[in-house]
PDB file of N, CA and C in Angstrom:
ATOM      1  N   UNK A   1      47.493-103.307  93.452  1.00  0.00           N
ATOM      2  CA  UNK A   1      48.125-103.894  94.611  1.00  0.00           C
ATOM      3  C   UNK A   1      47.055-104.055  95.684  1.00  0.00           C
ATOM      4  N   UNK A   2      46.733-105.555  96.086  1.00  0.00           N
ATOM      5  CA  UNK A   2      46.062-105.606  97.002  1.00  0.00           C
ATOM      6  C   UNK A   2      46.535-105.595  98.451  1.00  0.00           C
ATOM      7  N   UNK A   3      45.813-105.347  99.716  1.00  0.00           N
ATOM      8  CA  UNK A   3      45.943-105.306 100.806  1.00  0.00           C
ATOM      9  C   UNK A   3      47.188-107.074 101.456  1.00  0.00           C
ATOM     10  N   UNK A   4      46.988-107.787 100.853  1.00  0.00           N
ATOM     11  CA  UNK A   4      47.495-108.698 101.317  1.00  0.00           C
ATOM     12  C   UNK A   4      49.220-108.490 100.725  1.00  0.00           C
ATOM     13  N   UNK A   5      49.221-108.561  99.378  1.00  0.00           N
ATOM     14  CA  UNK A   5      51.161-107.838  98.796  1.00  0.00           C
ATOM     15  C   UNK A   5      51.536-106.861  99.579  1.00  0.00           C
ATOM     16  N   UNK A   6      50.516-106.098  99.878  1.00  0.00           N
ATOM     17  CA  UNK A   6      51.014-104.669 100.545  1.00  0.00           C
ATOM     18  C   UNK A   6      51.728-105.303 102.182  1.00  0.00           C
ATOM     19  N   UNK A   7      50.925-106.098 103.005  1.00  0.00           N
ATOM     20  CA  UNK A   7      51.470-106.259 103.886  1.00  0.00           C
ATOM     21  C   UNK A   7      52.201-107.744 104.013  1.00  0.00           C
ATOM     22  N   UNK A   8      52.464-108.293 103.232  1.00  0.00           N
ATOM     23  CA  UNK A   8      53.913-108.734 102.732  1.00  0.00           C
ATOM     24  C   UNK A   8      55.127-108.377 102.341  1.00  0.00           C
ATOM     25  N   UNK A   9      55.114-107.225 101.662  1.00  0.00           N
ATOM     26  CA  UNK A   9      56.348-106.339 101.367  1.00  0.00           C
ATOM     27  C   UNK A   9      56.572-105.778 102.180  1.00  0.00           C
ATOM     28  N   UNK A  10      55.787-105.255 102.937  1.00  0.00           N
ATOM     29  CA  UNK A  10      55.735-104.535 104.180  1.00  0.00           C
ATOM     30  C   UNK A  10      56.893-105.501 105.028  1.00  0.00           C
ATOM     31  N   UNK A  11      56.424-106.662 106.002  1.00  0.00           N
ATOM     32  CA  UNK A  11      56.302-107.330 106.437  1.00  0.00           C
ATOM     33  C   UNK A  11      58.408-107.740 106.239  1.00  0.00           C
ATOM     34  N   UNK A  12      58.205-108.160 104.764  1.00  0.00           N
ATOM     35  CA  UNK A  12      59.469-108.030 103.975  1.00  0.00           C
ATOM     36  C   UNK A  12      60.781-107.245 104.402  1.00  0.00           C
ATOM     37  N   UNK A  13      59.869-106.028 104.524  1.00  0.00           N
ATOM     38  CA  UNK A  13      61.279-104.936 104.317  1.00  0.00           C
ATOM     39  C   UNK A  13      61.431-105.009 105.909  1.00  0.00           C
ATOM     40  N   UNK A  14      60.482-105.208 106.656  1.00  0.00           N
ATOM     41  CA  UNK A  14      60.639-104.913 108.190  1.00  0.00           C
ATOM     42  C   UNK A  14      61.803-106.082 108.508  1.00  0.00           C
ATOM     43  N   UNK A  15      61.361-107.054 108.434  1.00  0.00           N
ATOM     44  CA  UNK A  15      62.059-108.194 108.409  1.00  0.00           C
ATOM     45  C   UNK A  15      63.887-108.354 108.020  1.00  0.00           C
ATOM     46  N   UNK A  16      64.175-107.472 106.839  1.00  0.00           N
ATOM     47  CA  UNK A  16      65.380-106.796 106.218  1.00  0.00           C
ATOM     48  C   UNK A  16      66.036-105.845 107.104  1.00  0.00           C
ATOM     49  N   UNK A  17      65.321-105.258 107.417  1.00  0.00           N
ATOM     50  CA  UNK A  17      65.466-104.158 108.427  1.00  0.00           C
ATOM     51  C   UNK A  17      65.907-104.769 110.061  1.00  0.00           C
ATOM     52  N   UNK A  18      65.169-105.572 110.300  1.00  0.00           N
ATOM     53  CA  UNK A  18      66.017-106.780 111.456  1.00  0.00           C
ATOM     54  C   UNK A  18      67.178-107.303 110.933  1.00  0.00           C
ATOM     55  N   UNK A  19      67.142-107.843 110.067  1.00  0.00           N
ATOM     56  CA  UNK A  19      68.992-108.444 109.230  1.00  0.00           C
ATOM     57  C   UNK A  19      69.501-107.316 109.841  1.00  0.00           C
ATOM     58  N   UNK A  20      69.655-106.033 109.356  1.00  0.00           N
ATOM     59  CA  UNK A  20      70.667-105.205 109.224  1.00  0.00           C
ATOM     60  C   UNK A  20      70.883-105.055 110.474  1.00  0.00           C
ATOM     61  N   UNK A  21      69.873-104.889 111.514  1.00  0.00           N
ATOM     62  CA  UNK A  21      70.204-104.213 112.587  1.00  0.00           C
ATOM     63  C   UNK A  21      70.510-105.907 113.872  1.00  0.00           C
ATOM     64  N   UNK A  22      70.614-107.155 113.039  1.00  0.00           N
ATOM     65  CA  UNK A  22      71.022-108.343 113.818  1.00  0.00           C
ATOM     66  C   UNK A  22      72.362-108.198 113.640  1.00  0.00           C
ATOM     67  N   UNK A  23      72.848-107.956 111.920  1.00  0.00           N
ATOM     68  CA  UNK A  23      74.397-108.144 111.170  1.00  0.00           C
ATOM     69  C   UNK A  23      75.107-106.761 112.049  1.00  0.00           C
ATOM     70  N   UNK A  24      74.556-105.383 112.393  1.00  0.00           N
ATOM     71  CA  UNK A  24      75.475-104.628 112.947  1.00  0.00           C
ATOM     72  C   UNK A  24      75.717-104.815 114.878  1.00  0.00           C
ATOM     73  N   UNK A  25      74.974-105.797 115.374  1.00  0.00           N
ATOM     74  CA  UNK A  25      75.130-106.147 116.976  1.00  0.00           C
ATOM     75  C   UNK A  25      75.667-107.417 116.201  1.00  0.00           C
ATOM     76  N   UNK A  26      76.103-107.789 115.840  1.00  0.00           N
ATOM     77  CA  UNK A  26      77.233-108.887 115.445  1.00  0.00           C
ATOM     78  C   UNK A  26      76.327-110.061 116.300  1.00  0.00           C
ATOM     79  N   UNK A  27      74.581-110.185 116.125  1.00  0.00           N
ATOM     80  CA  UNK A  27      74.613-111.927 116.817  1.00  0.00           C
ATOM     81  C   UNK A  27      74.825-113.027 116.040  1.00  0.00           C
ATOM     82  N   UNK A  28      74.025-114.008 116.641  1.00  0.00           N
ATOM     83  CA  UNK A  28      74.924-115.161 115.672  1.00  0.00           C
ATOM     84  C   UNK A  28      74.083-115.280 114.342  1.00  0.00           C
ATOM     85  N   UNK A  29      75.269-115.613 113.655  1.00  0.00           N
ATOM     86  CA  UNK A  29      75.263-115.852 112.151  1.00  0.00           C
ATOM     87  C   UNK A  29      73.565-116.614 111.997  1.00  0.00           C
ATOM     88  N   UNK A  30      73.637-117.861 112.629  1.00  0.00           N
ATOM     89  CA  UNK A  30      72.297-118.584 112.409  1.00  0.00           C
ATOM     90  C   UNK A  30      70.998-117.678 112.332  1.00  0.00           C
ATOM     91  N   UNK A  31      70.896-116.862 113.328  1.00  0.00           N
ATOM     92  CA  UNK A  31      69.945-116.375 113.420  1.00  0.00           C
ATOM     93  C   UNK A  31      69.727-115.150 112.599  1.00  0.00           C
ATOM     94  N   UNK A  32      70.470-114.425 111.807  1.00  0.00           N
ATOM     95  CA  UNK A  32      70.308-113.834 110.834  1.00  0.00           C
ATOM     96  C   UNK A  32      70.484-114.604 109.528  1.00  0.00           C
ATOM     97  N   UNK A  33      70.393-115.456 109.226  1.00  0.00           N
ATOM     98  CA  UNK A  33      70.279-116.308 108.365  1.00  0.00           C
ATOM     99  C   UNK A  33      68.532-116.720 107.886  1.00  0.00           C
ATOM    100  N   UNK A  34      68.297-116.588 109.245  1.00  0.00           N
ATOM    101  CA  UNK A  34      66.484-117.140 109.820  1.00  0.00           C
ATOM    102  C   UNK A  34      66.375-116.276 109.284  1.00  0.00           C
ATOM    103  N   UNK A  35      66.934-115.139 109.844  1.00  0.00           N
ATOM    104  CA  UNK A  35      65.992-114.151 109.504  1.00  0.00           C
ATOM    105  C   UNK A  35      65.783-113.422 107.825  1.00  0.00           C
ATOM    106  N   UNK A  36      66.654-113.574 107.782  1.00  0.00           N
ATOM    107  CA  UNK A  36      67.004-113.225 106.214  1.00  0.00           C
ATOM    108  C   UNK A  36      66.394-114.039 105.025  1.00  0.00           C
ATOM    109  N   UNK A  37      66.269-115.216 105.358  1.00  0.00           N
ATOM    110  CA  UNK A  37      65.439-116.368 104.539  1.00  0.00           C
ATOM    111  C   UNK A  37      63.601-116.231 104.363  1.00  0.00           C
ATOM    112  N   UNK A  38      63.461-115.587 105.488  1.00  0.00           N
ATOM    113  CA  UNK A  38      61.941-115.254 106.454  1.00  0.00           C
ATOM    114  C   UNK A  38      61.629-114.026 105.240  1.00  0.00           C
ATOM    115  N   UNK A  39      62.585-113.063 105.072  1.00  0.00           N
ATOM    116  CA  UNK A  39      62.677-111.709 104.476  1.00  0.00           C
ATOM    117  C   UNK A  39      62.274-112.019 103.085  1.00  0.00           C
ATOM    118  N   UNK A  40      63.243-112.666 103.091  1.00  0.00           N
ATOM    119  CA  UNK A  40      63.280-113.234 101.022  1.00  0.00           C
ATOM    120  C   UNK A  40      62.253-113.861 100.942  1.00  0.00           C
ATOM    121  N   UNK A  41      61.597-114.533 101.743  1.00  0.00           N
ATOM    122  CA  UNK A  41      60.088-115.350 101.170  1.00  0.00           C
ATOM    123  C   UNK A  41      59.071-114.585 101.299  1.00  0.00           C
ATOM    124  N   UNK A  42      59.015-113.590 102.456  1.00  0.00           N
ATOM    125  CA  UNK A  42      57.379-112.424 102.093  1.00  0.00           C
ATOM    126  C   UNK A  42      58.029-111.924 101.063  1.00  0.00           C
ATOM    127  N   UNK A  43      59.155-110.876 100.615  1.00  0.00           N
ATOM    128  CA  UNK A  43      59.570-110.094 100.215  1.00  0.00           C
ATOM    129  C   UNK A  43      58.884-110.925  98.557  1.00  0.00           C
ATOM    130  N   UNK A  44      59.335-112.076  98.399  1.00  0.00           N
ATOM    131  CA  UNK A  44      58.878-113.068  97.011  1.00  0.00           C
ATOM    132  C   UNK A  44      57.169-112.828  96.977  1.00  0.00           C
ATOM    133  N   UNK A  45      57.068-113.482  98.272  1.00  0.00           N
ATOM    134  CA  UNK A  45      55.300-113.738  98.392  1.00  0.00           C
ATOM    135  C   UNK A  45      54.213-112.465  97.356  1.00  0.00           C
ATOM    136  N   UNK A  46      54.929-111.422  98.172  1.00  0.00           N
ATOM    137  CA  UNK A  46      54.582-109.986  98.303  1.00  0.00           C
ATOM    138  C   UNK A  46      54.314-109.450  96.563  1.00  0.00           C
ATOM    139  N   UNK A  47      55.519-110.003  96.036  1.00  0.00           N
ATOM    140  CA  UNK A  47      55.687-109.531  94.987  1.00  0.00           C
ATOM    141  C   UNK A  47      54.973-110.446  93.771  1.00  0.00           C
ATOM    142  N   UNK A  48      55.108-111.710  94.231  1.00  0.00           N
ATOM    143  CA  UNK A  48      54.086-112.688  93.057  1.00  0.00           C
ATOM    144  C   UNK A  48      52.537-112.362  93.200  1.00  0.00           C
ATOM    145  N   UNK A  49      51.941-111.848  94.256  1.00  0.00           N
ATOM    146  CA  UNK A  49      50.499-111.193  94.448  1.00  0.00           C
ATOM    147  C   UNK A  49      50.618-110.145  93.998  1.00  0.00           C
ATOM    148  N   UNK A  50      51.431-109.594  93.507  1.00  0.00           N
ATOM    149  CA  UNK A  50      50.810-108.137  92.722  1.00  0.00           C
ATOM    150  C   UNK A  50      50.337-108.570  91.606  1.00  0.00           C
ATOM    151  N   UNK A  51      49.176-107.626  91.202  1.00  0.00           N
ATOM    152  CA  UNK A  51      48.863-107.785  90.076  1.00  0.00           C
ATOM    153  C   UNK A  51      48.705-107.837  88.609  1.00  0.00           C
ATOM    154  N   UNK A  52      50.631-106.763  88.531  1.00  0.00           N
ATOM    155  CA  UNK A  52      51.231-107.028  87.506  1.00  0.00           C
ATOM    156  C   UNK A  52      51.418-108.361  86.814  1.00  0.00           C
ATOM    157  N   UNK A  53      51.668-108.981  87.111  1.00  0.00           N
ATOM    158  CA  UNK A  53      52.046-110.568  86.555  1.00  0.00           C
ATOM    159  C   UNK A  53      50.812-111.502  85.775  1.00  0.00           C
ATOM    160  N   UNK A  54      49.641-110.821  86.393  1.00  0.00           N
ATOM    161  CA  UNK A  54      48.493-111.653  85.899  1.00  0.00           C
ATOM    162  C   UNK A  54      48.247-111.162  84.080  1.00  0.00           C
TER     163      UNK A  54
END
């Protein structure tokens, strides 16, 4: 695992971690949507740079 997956997953879970805490102050839907989409693409990124796959 290089430095760059690492702070993509990172990046990822932080990002997840905003969802949850947007979805429990009830703001608007849109914007946890952003955010959640934002999540799922490092969270992807993160994980196709590891170096398992090669």
């Amino acid at each position: 695992m290089n430095g760059l997956s690492t702070a993509f997953l990172l990046l990822g879970l932080f990002l997840l971690g905003g969802v949850y805490s947007f979805w429990k102050q009830q703001l608007p839907k849109s914007l946890i949507v952003l955010l959640s989409i934002g999540s799922a693409l490092c969270l992807a990124a993160g994980a196709l740079r590891l170096e398992v796959w090669n």
